[in-house]
N, C-alpha and C. Protein backbone atom coordinates (compact mmCIF):
# COMPACT_ATOMS: atom_id res chain seq x y z
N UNK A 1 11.79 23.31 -13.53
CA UNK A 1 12.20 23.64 -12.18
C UNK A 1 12.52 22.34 -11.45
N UNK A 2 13.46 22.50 -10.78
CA UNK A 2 14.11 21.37 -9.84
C UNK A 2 13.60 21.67 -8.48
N UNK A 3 13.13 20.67 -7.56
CA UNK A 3 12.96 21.06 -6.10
C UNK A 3 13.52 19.84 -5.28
N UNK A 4 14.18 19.92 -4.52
CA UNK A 4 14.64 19.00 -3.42
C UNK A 4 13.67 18.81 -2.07
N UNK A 5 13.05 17.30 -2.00
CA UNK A 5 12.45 16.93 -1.04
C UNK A 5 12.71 16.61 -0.06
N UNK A 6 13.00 16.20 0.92
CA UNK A 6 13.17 15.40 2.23
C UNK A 6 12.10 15.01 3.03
N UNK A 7 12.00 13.90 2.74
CA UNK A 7 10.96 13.18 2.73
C UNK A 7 10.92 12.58 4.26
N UNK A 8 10.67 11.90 5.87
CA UNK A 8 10.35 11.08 6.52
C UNK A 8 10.31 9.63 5.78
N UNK A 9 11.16 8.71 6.23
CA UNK A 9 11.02 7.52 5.59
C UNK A 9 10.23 7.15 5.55
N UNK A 10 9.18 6.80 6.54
CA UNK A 10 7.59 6.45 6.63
C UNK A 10 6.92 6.62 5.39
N UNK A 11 6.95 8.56 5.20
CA UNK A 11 6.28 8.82 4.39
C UNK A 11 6.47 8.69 2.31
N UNK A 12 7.53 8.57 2.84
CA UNK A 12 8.57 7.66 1.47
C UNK A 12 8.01 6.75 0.90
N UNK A 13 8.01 5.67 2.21
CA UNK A 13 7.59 4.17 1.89
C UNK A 13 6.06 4.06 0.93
N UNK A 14 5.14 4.86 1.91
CA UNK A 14 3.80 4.77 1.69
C UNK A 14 3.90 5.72 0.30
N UNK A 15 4.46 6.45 -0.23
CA UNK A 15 4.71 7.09 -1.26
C UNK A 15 4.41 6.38 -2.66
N UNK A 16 5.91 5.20 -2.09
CA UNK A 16 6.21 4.33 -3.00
C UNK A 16 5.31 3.45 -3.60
N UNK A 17 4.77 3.28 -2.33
CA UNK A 17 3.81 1.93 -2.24
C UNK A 17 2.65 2.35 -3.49
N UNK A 18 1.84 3.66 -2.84
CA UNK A 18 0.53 4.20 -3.90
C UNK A 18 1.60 4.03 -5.27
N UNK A 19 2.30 4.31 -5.46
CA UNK A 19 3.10 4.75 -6.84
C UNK A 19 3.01 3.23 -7.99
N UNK A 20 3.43 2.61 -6.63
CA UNK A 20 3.70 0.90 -6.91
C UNK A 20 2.55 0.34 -7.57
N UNK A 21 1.41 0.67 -6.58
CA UNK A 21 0.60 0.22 -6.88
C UNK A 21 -0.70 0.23 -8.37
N UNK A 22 -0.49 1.81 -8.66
CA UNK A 22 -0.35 2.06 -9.61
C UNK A 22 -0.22 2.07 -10.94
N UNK A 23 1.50 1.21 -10.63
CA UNK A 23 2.26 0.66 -11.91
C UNK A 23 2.84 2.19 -12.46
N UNK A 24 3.46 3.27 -11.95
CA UNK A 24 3.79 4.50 -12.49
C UNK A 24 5.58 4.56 -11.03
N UNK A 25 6.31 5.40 -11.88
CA UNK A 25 7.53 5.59 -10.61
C UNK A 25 6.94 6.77 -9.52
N UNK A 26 7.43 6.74 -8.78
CA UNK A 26 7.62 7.75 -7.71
C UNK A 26 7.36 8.96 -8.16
N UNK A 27 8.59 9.57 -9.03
CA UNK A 27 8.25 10.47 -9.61
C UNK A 27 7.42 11.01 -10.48
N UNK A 28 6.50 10.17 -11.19
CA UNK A 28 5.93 10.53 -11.97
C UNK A 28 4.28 10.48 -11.16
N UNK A 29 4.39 9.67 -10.06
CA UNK A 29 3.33 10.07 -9.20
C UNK A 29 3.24 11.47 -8.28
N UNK A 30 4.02 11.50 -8.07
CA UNK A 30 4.70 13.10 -7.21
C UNK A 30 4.46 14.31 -8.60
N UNK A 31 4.41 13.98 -9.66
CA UNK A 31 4.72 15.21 -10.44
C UNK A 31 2.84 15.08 -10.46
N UNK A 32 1.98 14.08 -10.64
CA UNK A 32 0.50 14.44 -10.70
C UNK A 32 0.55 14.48 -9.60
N UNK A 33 0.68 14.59 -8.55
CA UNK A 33 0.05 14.70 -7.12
C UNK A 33 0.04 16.52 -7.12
N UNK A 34 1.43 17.41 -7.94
CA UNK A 34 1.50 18.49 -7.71
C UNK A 34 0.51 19.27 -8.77
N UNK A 35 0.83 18.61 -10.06
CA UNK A 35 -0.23 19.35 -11.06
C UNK A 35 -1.43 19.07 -10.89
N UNK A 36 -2.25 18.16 -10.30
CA UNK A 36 -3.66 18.34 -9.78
C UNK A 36 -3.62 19.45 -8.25
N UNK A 37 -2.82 19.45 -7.52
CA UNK A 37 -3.22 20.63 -6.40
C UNK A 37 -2.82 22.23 -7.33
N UNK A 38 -2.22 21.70 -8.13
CA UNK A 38 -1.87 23.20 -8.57
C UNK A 38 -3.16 23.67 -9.91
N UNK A 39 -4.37 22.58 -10.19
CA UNK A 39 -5.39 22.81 -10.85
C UNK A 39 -4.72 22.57 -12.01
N UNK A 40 -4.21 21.93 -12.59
CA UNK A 40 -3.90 21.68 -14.15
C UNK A 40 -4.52 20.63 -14.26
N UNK A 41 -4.70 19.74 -13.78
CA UNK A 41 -5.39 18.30 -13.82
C UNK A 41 -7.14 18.65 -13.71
N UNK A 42 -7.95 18.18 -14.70
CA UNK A 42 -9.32 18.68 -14.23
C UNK A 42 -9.99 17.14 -13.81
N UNK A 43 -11.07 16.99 -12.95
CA UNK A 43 -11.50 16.14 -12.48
C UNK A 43 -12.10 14.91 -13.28
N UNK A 44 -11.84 14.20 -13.43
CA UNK A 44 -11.93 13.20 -14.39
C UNK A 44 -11.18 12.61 -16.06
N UNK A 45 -9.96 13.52 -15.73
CA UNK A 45 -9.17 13.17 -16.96
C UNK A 45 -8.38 12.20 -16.73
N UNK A 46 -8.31 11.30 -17.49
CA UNK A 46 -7.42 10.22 -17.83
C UNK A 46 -6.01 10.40 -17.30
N UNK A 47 -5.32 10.12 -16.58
CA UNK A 47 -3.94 10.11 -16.21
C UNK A 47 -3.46 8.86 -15.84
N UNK A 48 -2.26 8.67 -15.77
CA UNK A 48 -1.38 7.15 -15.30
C UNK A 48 -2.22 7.23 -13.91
N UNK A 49 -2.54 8.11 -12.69
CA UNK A 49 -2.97 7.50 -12.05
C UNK A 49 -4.48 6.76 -11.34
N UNK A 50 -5.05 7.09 -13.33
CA UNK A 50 -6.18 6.19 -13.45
C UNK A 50 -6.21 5.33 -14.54
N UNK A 51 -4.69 4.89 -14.86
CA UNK A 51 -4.96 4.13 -16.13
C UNK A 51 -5.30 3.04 -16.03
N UNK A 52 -5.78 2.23 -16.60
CA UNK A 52 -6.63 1.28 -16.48
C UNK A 52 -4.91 -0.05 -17.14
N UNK A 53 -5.48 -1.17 -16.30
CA UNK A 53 -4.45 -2.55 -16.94
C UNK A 53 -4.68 -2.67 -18.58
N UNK A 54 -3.38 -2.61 -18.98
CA UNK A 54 -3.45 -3.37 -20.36
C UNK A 54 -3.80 -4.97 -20.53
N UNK A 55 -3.73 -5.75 -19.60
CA UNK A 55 -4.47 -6.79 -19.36
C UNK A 55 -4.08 -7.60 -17.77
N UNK A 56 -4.45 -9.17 -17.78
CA UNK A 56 -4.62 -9.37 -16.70
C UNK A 56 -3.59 -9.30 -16.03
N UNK A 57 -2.11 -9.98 -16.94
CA UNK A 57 -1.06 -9.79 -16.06
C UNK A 57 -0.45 -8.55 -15.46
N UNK A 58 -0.94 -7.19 -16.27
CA UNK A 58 -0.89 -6.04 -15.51
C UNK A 58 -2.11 -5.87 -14.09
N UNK A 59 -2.82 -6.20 -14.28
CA UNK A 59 -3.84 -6.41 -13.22
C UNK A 59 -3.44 -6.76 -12.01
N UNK A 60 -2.69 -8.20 -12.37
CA UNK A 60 -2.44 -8.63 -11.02
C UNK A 60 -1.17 -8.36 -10.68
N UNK A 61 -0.13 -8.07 -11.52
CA UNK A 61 1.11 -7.38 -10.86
C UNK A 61 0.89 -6.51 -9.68
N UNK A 62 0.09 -5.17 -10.71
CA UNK A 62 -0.11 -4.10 -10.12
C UNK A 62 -1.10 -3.96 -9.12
N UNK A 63 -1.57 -5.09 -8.34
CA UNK A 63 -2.75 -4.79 -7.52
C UNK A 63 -2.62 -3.73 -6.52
N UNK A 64 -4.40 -3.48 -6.37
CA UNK A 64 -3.97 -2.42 -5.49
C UNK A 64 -3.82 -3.36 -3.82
N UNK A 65 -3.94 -4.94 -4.24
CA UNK A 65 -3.22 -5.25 -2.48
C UNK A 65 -2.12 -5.70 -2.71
N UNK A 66 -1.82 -5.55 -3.20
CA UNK A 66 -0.18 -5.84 -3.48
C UNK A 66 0.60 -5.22 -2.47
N UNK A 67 1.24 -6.37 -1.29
CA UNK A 67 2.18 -5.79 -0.35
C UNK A 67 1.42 -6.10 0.81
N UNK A 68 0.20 -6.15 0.77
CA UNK A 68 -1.08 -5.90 2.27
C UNK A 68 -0.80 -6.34 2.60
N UNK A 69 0.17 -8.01 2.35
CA UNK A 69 0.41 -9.32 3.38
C UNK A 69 -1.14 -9.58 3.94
N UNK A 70 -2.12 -10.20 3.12
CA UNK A 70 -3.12 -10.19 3.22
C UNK A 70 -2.90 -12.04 3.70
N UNK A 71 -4.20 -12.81 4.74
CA UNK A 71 -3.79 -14.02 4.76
C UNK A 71 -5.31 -14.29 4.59
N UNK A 72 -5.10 -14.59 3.20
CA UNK A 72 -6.65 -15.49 2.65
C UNK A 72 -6.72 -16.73 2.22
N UNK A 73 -7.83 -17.29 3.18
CA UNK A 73 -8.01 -18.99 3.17
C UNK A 73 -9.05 -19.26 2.36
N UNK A 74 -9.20 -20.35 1.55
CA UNK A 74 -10.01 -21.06 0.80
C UNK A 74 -10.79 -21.93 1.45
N UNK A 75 -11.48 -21.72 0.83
CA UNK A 75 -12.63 -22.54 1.87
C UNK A 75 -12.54 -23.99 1.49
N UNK A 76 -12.74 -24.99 2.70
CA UNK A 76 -12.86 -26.69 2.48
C UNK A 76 -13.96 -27.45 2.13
N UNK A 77 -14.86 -26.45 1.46
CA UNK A 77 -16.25 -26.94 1.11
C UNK A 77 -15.62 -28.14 -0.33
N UNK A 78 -15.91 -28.92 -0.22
CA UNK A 78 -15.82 -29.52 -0.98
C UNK A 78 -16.99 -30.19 -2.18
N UNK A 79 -17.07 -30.11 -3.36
CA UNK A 79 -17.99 -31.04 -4.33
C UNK A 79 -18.86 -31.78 -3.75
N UNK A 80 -20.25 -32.21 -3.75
CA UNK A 80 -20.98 -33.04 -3.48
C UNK A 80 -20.95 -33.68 -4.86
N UNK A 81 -21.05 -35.30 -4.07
CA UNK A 81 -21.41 -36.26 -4.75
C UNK A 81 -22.73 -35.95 -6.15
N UNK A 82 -22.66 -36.53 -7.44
CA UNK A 82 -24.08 -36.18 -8.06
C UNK A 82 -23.98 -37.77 -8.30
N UNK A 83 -25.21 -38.19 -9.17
CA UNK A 83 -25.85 -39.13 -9.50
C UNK A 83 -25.92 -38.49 -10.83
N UNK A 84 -25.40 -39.45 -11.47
CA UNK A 84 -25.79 -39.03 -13.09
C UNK A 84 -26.43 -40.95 -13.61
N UNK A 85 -27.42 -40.07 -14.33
CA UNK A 85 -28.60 -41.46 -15.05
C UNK A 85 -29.38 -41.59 -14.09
């Protein structure tokens, strides 16, 4: 079955974004968003939108802040001196 959406851009965006984040398309997030309300999905089964990173560089592609425009500072603590001998 085919269905035509019309979506609010807003709600598009933020669509995209979960989808993005993810690492899965649009559509294939939209198609589990419908088969879990429609009960085909049972609570705790494995799906793309709990798949886990195949490793780190999937990790950090796909973060889930990816996009936040997050502004994180490092701290200026710097090394203390040691005494060695």
């Amino acid at each position: 079955m085919t269905v035509t959406l019309s979506l609010d851009p807003e709600v598009e965006k933020n669509l995209m974004a979960l989808a993005h984040q993810r690492g899965i398309s649009l559509n294939d997030y939209l198609q589990e968003l419908v088969a879990r309300e429609a009960g085909m999905l049972v609570a705790g089964e494995k799906t793309s939108l709990t798949k886990q990173p195949g490793n780190l560089s999937d990790l950090l592609l796909n973060s889930p802040f990816s996009g936040a425009n997050l502004d994180l500072e490092r701290s200026q603590d710097y090394p203390r001196p040691v005494e060695l001998g």
